[in-house]
N, C-alpha and C. Protein backbone atom coordinates (compact mmCIF):
# COMPACT_ATOMS: atom_id res chain seq x y z
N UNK A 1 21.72 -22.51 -12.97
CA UNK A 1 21.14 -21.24 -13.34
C UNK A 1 19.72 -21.47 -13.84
N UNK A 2 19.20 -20.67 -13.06
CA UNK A 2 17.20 -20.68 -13.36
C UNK A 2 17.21 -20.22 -15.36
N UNK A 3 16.34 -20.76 -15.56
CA UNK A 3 16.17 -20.57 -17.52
C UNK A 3 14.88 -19.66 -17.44
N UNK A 4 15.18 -18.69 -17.69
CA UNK A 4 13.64 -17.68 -18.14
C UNK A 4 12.67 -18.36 -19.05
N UNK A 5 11.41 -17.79 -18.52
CA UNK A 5 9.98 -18.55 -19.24
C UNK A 5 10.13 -17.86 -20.62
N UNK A 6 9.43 -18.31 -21.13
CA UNK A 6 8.64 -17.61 -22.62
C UNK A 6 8.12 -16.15 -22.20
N UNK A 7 8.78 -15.13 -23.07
CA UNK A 7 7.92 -13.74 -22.34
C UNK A 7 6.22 -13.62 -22.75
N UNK A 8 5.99 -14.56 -23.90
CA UNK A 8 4.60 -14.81 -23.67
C UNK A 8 3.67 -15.64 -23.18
N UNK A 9 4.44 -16.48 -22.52
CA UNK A 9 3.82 -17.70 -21.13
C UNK A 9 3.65 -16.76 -19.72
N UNK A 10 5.00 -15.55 -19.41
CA UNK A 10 4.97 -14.89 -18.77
C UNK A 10 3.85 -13.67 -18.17
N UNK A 11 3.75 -13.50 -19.71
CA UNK A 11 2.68 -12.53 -19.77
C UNK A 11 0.93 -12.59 -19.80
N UNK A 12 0.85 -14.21 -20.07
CA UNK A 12 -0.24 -14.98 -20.06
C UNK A 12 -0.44 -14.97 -18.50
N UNK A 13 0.73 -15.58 -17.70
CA UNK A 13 0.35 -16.18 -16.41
C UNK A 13 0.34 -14.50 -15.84
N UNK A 14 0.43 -13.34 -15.73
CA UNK A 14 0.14 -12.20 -15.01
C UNK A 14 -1.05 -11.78 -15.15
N UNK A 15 -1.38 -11.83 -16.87
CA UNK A 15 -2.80 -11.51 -17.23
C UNK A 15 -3.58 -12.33 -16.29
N UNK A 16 -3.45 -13.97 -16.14
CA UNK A 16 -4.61 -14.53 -15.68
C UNK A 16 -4.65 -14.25 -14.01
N UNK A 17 -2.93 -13.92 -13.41
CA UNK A 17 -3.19 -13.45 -12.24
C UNK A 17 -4.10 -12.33 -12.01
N UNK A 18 -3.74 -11.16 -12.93
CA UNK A 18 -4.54 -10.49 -12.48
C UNK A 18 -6.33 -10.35 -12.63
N UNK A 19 -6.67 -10.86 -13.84
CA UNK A 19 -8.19 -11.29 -13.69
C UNK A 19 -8.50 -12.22 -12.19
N UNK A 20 -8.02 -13.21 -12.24
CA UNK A 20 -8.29 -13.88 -10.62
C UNK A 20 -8.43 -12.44 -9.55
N UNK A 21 -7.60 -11.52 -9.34
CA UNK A 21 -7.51 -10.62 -8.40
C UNK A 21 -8.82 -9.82 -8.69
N UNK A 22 -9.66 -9.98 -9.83
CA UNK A 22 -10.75 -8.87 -9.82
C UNK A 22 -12.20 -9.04 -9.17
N UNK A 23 -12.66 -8.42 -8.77
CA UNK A 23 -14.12 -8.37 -7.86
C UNK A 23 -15.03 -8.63 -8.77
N UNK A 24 -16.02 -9.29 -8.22
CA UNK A 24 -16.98 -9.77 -8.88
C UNK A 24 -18.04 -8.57 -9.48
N UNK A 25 -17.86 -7.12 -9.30
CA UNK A 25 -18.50 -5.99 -9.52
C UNK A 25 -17.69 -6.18 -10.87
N UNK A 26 -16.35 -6.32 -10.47
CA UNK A 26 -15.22 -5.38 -11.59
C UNK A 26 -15.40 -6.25 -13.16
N UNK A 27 -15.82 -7.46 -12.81
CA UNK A 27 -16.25 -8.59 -13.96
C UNK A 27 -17.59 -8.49 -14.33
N UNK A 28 -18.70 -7.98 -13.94
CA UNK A 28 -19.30 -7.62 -14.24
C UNK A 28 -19.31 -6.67 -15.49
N UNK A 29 -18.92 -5.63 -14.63
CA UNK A 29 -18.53 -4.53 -15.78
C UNK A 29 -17.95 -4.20 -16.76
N UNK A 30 -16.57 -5.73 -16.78
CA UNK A 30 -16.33 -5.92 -18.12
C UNK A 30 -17.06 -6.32 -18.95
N UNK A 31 -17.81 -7.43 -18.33
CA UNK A 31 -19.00 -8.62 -19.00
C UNK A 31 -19.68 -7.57 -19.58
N UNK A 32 -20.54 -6.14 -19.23
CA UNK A 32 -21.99 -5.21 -19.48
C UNK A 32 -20.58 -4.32 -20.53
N UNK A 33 -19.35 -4.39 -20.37
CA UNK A 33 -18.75 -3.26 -21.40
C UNK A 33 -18.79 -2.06 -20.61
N UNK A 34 -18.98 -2.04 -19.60
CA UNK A 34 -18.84 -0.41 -19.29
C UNK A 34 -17.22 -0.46 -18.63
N UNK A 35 -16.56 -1.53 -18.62
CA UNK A 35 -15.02 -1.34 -18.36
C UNK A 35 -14.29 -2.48 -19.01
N UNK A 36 -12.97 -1.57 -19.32
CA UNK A 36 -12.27 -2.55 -20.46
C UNK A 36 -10.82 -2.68 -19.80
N UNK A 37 -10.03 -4.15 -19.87
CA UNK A 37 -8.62 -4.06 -19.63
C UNK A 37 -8.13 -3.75 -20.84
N UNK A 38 -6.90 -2.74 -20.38
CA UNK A 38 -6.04 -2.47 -21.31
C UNK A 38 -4.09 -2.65 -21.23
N UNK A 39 -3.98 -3.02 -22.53
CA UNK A 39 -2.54 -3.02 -22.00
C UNK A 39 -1.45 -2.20 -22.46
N UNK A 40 -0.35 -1.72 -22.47
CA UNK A 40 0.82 -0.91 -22.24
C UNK A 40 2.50 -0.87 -21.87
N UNK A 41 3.11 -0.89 -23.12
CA UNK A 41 4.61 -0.66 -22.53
C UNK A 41 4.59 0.78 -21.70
N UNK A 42 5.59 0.14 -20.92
CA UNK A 42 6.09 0.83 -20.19
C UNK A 42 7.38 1.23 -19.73
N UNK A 43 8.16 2.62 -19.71
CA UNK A 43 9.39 2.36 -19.50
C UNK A 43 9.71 1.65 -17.85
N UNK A 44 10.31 1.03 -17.72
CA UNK A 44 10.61 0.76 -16.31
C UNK A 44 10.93 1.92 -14.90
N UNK A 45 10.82 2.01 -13.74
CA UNK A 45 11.09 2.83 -13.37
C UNK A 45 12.51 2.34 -12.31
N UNK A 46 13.44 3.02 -12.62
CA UNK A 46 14.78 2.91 -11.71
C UNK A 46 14.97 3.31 -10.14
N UNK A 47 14.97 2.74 -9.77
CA UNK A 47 14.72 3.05 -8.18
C UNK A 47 15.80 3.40 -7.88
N UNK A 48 17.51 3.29 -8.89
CA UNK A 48 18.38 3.58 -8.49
C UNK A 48 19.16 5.38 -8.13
N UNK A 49 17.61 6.08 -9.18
CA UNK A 49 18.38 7.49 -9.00
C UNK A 49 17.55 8.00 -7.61
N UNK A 50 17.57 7.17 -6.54
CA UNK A 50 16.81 7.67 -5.67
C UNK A 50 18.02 8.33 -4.67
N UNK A 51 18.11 9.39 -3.81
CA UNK A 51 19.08 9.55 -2.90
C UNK A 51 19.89 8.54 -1.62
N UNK A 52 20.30 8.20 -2.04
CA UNK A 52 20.80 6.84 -0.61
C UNK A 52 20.97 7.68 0.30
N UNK A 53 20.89 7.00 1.45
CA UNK A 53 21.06 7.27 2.79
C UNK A 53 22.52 6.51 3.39
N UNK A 54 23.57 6.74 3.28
CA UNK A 54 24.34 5.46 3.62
C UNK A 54 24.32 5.42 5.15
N UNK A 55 24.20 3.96 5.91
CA UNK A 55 24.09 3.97 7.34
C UNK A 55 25.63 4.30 8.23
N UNK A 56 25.43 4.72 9.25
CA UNK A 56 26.89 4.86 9.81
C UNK A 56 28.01 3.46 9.91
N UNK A 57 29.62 3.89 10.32
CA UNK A 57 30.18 2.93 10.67
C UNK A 57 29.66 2.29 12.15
N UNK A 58 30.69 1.45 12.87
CA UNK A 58 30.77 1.33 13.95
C UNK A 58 31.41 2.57 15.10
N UNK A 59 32.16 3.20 14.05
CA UNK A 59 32.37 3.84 15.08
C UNK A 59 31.44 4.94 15.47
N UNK A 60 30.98 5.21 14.88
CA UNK A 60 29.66 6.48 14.83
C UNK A 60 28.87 5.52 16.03
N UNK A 61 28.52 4.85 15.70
CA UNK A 61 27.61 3.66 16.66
C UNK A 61 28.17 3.55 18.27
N UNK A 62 29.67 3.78 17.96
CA UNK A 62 30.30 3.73 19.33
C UNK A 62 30.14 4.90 20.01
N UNK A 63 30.22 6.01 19.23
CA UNK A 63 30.23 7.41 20.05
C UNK A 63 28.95 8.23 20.14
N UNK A 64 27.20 7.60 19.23
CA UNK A 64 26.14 7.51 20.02
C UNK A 64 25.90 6.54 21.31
N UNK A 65 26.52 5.40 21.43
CA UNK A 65 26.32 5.08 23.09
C UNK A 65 27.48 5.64 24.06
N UNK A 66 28.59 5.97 23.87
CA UNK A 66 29.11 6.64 24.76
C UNK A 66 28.26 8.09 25.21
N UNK A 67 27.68 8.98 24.15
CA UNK A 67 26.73 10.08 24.45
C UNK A 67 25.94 9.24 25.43
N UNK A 68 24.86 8.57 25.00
CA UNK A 68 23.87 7.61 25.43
C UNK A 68 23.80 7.47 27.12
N UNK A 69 25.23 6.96 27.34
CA UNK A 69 25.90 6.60 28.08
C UNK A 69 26.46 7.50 29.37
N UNK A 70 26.38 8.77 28.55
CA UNK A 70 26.23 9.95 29.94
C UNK A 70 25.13 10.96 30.34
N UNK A 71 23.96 10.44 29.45
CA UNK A 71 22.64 11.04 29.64
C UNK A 71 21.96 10.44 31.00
N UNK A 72 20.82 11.45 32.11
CA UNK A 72 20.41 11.00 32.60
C UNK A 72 19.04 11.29 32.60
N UNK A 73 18.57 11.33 31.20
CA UNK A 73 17.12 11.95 30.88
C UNK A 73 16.52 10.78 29.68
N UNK A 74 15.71 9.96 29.73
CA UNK A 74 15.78 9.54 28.72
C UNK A 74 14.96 9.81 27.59
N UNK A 75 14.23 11.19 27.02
CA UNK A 75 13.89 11.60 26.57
C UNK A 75 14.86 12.51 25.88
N UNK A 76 15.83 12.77 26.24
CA UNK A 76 17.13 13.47 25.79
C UNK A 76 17.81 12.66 25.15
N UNK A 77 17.87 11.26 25.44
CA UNK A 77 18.23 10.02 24.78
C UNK A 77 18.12 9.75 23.66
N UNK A 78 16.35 9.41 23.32
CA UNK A 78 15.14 9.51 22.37
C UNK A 78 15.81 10.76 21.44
N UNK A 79 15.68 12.01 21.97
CA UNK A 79 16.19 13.02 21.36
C UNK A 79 17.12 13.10 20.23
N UNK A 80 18.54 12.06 20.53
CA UNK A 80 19.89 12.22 19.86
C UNK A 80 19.78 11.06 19.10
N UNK A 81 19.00 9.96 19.64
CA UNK A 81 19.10 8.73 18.69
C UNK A 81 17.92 9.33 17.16
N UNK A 82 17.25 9.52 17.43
CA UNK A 82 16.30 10.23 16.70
C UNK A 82 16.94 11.14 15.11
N UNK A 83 17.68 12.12 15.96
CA UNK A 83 18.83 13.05 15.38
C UNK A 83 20.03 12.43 14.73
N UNK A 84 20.46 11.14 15.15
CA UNK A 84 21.58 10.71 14.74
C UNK A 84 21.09 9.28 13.27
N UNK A 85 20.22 8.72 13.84
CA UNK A 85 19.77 7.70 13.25
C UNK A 85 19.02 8.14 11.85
N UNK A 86 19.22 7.41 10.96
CA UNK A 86 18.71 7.57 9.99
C UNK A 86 17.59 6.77 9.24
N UNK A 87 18.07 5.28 9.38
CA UNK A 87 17.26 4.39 8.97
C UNK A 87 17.28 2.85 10.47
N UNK A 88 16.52 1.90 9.73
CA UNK A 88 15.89 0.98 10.76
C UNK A 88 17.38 0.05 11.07
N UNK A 89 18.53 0.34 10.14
CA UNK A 89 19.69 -1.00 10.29
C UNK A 89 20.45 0.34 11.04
N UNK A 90 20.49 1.34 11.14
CA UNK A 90 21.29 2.34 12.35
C UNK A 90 20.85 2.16 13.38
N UNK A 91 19.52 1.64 13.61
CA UNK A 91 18.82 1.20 15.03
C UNK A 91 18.88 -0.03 15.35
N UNK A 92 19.07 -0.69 14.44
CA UNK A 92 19.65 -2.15 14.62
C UNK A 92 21.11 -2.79 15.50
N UNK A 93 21.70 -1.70 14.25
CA UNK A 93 23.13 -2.04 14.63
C UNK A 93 23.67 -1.18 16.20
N UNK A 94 22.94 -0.18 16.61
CA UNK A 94 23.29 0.08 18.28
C UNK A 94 22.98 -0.56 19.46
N UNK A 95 21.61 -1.11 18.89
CA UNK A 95 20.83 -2.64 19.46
C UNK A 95 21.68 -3.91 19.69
N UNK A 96 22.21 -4.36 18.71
CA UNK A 96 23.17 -5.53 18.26
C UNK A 96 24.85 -5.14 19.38
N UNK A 97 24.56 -4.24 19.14
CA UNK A 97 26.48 -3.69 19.88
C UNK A 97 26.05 -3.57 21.23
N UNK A 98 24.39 -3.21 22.33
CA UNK A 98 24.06 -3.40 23.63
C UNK A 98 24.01 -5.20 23.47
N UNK A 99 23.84 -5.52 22.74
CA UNK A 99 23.49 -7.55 23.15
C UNK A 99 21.97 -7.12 22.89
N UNK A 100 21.12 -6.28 22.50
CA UNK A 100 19.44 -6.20 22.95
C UNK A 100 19.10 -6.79 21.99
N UNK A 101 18.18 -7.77 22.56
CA UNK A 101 17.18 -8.80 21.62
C UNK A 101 16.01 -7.78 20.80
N UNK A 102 15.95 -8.21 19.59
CA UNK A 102 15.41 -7.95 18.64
C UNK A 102 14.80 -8.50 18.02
N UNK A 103 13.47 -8.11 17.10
CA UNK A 103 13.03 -8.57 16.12
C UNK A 103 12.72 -8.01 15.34
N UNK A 104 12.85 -9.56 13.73
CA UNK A 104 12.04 -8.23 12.47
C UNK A 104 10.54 -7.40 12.36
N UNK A 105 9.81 -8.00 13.81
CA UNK A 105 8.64 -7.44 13.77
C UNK A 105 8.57 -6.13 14.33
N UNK A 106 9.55 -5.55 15.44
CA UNK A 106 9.72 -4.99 16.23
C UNK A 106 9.89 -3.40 14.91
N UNK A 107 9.37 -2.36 15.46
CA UNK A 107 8.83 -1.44 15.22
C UNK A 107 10.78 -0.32 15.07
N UNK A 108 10.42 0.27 14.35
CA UNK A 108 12.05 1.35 14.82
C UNK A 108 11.43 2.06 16.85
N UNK A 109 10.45 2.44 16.56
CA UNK A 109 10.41 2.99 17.78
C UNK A 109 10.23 2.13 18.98
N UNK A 110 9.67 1.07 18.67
CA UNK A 110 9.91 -0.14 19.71
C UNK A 110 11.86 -0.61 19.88
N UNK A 111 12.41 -0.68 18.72
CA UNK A 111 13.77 -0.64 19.02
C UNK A 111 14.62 0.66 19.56
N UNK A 112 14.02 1.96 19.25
CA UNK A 112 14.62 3.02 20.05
C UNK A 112 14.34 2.80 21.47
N UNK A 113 13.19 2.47 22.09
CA UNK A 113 12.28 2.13 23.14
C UNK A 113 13.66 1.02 24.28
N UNK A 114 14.32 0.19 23.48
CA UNK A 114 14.69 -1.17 23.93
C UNK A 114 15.97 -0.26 24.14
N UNK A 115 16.67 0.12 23.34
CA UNK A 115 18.10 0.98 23.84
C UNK A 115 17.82 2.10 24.65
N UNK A 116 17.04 2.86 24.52
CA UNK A 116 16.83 3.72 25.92
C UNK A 116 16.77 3.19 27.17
N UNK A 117 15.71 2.13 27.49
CA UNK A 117 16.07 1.07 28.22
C UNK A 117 17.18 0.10 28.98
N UNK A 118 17.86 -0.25 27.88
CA UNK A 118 19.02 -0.73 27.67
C UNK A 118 20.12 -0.35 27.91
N UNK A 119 20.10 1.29 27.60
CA UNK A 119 21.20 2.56 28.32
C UNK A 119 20.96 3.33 29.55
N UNK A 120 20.25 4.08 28.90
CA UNK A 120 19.69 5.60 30.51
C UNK A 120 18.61 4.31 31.39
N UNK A 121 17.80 4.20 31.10
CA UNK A 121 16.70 3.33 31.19
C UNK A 121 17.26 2.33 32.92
N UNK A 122 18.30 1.41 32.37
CA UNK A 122 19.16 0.28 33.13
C UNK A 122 19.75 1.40 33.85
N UNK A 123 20.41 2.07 33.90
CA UNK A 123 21.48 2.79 34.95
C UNK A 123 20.83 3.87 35.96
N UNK A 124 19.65 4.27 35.13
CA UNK A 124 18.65 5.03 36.24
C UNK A 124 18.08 4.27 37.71
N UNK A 125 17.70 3.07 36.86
CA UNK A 125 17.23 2.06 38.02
C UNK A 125 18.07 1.15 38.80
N UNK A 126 19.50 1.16 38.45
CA UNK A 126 20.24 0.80 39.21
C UNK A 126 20.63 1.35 40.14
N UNK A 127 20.86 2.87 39.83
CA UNK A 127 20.99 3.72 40.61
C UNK A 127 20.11 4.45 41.93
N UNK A 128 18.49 4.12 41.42
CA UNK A 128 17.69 3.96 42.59
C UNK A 128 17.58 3.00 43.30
N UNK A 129 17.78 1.82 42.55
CA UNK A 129 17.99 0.57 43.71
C UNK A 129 18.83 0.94 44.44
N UNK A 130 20.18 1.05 44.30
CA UNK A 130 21.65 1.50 45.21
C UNK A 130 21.42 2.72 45.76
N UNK A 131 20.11 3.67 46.00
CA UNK A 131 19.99 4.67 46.85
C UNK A 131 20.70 5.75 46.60
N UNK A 132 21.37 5.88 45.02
CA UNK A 132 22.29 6.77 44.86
C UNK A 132 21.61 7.67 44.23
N UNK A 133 21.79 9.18 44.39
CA UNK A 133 21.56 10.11 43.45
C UNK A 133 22.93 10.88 42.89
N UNK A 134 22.61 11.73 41.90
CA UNK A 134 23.18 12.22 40.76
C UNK A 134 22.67 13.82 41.18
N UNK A 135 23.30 14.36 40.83
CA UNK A 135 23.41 16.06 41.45
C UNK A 135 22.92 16.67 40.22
N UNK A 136 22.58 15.83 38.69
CA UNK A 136 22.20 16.37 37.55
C UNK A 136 20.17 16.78 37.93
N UNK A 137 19.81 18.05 38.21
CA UNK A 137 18.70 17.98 37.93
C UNK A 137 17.32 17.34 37.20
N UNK A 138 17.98 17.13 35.92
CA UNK A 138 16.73 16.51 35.08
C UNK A 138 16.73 15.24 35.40
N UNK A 139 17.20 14.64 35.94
CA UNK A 139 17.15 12.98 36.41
C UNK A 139 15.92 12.48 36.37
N UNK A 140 15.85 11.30 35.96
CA UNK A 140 14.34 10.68 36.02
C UNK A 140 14.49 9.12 36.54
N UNK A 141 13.67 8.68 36.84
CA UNK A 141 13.74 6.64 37.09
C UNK A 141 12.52 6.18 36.22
């Protein structure tokens, strides 16, 4: 178990971080007095009374790609994932359940991008390769 510093070794080493972080204008102006650091308790702020979002199960995950899965528009696609998804691990985890490679750099809309692809995207173009059409009007390749 890590041993906590001295809260006034602590508070030394932030102070001096933050002077290091100041501009050579901003030292100035302490140096001439026309600006002063000051310091301040503060109550902490709780990030916990914030509203959660909780992400879906799997099965929710299962029955946006079965939808997914009978679209032949993929802007209608875009549409429901959009609508259904909430945060970046709901776009993850429909990603993860196609096999689609991912990264943490990769954008939410670059990962919506990869399952549209991955769903309507793949079956459109299979389906023009194989010369087949679909009697659904909005069809796209």
């Amino acid at each position: 178990m890590k041993q906590k510093k001295n809260i006034y070794i602590e508070l030394i080493e932030s102070f001096s971080s933050f002077l290091k972080t100041l501009s050579t204008n901003d030292i100035n102006d302490l140096y001439n007095g026309n600006k002063q650091v000051s310091f301040e308790i503060k109550e902490k702020r709780n990030t916990s009374n914030k509203t959660k979002v909780f992400s879906f199960d799997e099965f929710t995950a299962q029955s946006i790609l079965n939808e997914l899965n009978t679209l032949n528009n993929r802007q209608e696609g875009e549409v429901i994932l959009k609508e259904k998804c909430n945060n970046r691990f709901d776009y993850e985890k429909i990603a993860s359940m196609l096999d689609i490679p991912f990264q943490k750099k990769d954008t939410i809309d670059r990962i919506l991008e990869k399952i549209i692809e991955g769903t309507i995207g793949f079956r459109l173009r299979s389906q023009a390769i194989q010369g087949q059409k679909n009697d659904t009007p909005n069809q796209e390749i």
